[in-house]
C-alpha atoms as a PDB file:
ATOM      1  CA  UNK A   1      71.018  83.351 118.106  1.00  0.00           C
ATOM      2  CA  UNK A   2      68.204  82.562 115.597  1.00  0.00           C
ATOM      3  CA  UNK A   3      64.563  81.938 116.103  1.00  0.00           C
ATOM      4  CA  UNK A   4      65.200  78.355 115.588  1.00  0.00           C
ATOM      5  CA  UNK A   5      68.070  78.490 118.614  1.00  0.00           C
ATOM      6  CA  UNK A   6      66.954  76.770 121.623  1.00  0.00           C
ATOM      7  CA  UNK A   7      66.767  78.580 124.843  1.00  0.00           C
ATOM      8  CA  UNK A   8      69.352  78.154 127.517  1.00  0.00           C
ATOM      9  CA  UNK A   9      67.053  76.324 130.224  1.00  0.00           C
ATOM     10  CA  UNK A  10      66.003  74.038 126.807  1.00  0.00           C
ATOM     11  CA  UNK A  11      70.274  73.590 126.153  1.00  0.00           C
ATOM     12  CA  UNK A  12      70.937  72.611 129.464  1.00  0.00           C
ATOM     13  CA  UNK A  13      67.921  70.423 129.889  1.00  0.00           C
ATOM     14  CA  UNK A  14      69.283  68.184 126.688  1.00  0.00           C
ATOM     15  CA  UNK A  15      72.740  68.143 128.268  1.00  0.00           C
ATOM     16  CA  UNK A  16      73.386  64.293 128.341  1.00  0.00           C
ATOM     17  CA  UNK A  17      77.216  64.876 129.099  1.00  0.00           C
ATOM     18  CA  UNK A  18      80.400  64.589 127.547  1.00  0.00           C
ATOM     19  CA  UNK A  19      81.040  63.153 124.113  1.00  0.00           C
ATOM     20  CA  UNK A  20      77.000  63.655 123.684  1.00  0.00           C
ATOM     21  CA  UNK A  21      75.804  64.591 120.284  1.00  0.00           C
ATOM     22  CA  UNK A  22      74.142  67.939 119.396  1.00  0.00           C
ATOM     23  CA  UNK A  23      71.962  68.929 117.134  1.00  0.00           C
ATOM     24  CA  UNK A  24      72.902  71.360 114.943  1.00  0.00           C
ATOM     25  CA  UNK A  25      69.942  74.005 114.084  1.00  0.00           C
ATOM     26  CA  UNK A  26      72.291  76.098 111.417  1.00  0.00           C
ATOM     27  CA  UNK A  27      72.999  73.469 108.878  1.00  0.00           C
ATOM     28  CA  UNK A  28      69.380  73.581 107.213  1.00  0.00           C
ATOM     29  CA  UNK A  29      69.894  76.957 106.057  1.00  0.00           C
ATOM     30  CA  UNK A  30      73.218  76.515 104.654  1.00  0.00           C
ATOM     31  CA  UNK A  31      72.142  72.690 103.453  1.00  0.00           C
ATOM     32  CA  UNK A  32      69.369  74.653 101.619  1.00  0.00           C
ATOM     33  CA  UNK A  33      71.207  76.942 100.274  1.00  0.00           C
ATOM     34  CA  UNK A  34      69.529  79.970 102.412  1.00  0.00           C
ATOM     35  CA  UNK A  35      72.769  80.936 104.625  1.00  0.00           C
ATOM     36  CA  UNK A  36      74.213  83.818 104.349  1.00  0.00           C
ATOM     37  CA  UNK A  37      77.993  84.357 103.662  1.00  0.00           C
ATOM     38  CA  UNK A  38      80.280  87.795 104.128  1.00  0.00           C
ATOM     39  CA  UNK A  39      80.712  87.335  99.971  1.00  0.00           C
ATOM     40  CA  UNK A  40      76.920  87.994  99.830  1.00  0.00           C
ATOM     41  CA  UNK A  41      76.859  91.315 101.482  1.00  0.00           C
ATOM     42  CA  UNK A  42      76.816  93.921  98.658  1.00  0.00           C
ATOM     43  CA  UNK A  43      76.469  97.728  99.754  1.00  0.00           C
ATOM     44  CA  UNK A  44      77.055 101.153  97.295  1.00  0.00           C
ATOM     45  CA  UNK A  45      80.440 102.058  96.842  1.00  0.00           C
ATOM     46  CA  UNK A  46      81.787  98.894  98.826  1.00  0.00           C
ATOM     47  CA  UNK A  47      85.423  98.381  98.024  1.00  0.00           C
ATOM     48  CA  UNK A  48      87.191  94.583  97.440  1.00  0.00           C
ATOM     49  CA  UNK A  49      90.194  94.113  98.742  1.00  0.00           C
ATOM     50  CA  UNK A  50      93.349  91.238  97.138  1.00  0.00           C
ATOM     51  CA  UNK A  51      96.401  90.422  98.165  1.00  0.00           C
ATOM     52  CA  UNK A  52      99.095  89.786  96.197  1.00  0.00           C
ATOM     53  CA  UNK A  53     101.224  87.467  98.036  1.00  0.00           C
ATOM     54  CA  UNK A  54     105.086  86.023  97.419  1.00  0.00           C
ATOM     55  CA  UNK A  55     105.248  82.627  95.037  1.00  0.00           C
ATOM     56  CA  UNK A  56     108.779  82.563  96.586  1.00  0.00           C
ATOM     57  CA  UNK A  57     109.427  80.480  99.338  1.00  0.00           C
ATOM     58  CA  UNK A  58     112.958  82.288 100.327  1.00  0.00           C
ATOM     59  CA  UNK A  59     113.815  85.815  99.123  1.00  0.00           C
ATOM     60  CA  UNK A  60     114.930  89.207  99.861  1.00  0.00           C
ATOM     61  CA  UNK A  61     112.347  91.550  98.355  1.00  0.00           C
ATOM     62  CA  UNK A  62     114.674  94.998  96.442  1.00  0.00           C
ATOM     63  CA  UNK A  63     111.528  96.791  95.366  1.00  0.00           C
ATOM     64  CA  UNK A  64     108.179  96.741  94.394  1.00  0.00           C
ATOM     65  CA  UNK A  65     106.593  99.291  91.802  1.00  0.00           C
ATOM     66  CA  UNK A  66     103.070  99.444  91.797  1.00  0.00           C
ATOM     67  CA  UNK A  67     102.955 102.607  89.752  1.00  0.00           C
ATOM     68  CA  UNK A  68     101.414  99.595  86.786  1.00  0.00           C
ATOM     69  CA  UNK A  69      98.374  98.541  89.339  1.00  0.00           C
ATOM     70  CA  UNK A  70      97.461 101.789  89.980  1.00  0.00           C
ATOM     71  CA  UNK A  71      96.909 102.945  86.548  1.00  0.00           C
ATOM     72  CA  UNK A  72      94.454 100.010  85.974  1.00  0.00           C
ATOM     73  CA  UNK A  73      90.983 100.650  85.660  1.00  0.00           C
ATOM     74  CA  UNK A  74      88.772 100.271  89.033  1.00  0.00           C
ATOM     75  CA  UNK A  75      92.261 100.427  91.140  1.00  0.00           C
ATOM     76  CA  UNK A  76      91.372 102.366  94.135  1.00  0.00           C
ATOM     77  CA  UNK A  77      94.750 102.181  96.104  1.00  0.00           C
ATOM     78  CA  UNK A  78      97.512 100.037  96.475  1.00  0.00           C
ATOM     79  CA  UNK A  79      99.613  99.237  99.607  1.00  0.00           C
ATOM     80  CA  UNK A  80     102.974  98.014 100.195  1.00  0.00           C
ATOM     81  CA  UNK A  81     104.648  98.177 103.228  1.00  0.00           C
ATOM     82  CA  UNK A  82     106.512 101.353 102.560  1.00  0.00           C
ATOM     83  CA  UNK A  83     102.999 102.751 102.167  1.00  0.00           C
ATOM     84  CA  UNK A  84     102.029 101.598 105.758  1.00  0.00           C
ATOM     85  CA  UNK A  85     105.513 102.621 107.525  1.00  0.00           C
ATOM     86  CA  UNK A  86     105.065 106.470 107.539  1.00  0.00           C
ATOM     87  CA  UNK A  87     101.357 105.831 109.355  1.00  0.00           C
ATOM     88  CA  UNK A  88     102.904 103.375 111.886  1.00  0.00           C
ATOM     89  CA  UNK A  89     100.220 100.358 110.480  1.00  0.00           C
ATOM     90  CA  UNK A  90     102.878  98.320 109.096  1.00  0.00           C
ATOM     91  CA  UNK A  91     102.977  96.252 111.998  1.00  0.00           C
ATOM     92  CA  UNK A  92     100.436  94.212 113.580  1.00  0.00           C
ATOM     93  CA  UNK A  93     100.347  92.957 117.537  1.00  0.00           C
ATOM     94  CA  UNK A  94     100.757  89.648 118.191  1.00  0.00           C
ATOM     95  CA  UNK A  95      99.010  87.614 121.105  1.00  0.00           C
ATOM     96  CA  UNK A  96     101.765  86.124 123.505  1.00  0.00           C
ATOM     97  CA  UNK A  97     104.905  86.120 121.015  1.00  0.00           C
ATOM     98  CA  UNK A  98     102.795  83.959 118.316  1.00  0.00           C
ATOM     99  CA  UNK A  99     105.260  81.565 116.562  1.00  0.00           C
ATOM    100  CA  UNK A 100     103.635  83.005 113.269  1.00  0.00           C
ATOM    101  CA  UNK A 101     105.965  86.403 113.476  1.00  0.00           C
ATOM    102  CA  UNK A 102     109.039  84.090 113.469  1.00  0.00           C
ATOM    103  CA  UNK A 103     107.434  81.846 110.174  1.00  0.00           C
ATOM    104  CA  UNK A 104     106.437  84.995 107.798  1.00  0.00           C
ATOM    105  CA  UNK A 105     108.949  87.269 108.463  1.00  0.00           C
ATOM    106  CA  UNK A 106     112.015  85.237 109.911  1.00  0.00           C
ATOM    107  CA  UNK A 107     111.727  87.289 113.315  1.00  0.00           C
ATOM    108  CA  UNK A 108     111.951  86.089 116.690  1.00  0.00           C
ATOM    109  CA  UNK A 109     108.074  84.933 117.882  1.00  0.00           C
ATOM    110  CA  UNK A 110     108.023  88.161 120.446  1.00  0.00           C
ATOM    111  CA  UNK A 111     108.438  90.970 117.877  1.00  0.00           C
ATOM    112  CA  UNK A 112     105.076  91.640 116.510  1.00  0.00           C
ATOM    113  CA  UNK A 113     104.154  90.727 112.811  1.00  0.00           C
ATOM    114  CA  UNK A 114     104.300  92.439 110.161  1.00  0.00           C
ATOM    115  CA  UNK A 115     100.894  93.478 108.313  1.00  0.00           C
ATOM    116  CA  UNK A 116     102.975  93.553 104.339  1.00  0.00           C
ATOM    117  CA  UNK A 117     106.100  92.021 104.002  1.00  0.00           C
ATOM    118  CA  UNK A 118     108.821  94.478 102.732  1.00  0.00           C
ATOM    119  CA  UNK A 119     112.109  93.119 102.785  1.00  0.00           C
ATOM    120  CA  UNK A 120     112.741  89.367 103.476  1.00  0.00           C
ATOM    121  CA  UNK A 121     110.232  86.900 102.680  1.00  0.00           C
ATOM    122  CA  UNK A 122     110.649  83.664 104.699  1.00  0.00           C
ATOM    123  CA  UNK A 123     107.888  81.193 103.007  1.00  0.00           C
ATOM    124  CA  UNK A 124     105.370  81.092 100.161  1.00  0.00           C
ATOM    125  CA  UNK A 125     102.413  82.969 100.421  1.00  0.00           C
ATOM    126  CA  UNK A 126     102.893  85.918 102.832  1.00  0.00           C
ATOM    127  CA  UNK A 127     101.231  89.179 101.541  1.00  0.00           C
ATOM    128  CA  UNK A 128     103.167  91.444  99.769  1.00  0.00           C
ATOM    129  CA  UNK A 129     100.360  94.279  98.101  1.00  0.00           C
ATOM    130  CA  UNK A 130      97.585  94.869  99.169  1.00  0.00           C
ATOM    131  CA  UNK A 131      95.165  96.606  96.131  1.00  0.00           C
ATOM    132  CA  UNK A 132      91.990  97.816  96.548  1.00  0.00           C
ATOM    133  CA  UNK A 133      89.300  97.638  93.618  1.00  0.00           C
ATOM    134  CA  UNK A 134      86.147  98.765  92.864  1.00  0.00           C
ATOM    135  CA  UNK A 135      84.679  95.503  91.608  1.00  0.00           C
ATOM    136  CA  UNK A 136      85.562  92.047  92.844  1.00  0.00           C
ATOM    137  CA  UNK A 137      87.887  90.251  90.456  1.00  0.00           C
ATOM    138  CA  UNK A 138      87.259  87.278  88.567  1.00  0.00           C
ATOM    139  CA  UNK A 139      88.027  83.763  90.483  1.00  0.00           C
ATOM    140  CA  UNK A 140      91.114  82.001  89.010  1.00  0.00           C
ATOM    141  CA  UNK A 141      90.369  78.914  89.007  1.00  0.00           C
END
């Protein structure tokens, strides 16, 4: 809560019921250009993190040599998933079987999903690298 957040006695005193309209006390700051983003936070020696991600919307990945992105100036690390495998990260939990496991990775929806895609890529857009800079990159527009 802010200081411009109304109490909980003043919230339940305006309740009218439902479909009611509510006033919304954090627009102003982002309206005026005062709100604060998790882009804005800058701290010393903060790392940026991209993705690359598959522009193939059905494929079987063979191999993936990084060895090029890691000799590039302000390249901190770079992940595949044969990077994550040997530490056990390379897959991720899944609440209640999501249906998301099955889209990205061509699973059944109880296995758990996979954090980097490795092998088989079942739609466009699942992550494939994950690199780590020391600056942000430029925005492609």
């Amino acid at each position: 809560m802010n200081d411009q957040s109304p109490t909980r006695d003043e919230r339940i005193e305006k309740l009218k019921g439902l479909g009611s309209s509510r006033k919304r006390v954090e627009d102003v700051r982002f309206t005026q250009g005062k709100g604060n983003y998790v882009d804005d936070i800058k701290m010393p020696g903060m790392l940026f993190g991209d993705f690359v991600r598959s522009p193939y919307a059905h494929a079987r990945v063979k191999s993936i040599n990084a060895d090029a992105a890691r000799a590039l100036p302000g390249v901190v690390a770079v992940l595949t998933a044969a990077d994550l495998a040997p530490l056990n990260l390379h897959w991720m939990p899944t609440l209640a079987g999501m249906g998301f496991a099955a889209l990205f990775a061509l699973r059944p929806a109880s296995e758990p999903l996979p954090v980097l895609l490795g092998s088989v890529i079942g739609v466009v857009g699942p992550p494939l690298i994950l690199v780590w800079l020391q600056r942000q990159r430029e925005k492609v527009p």
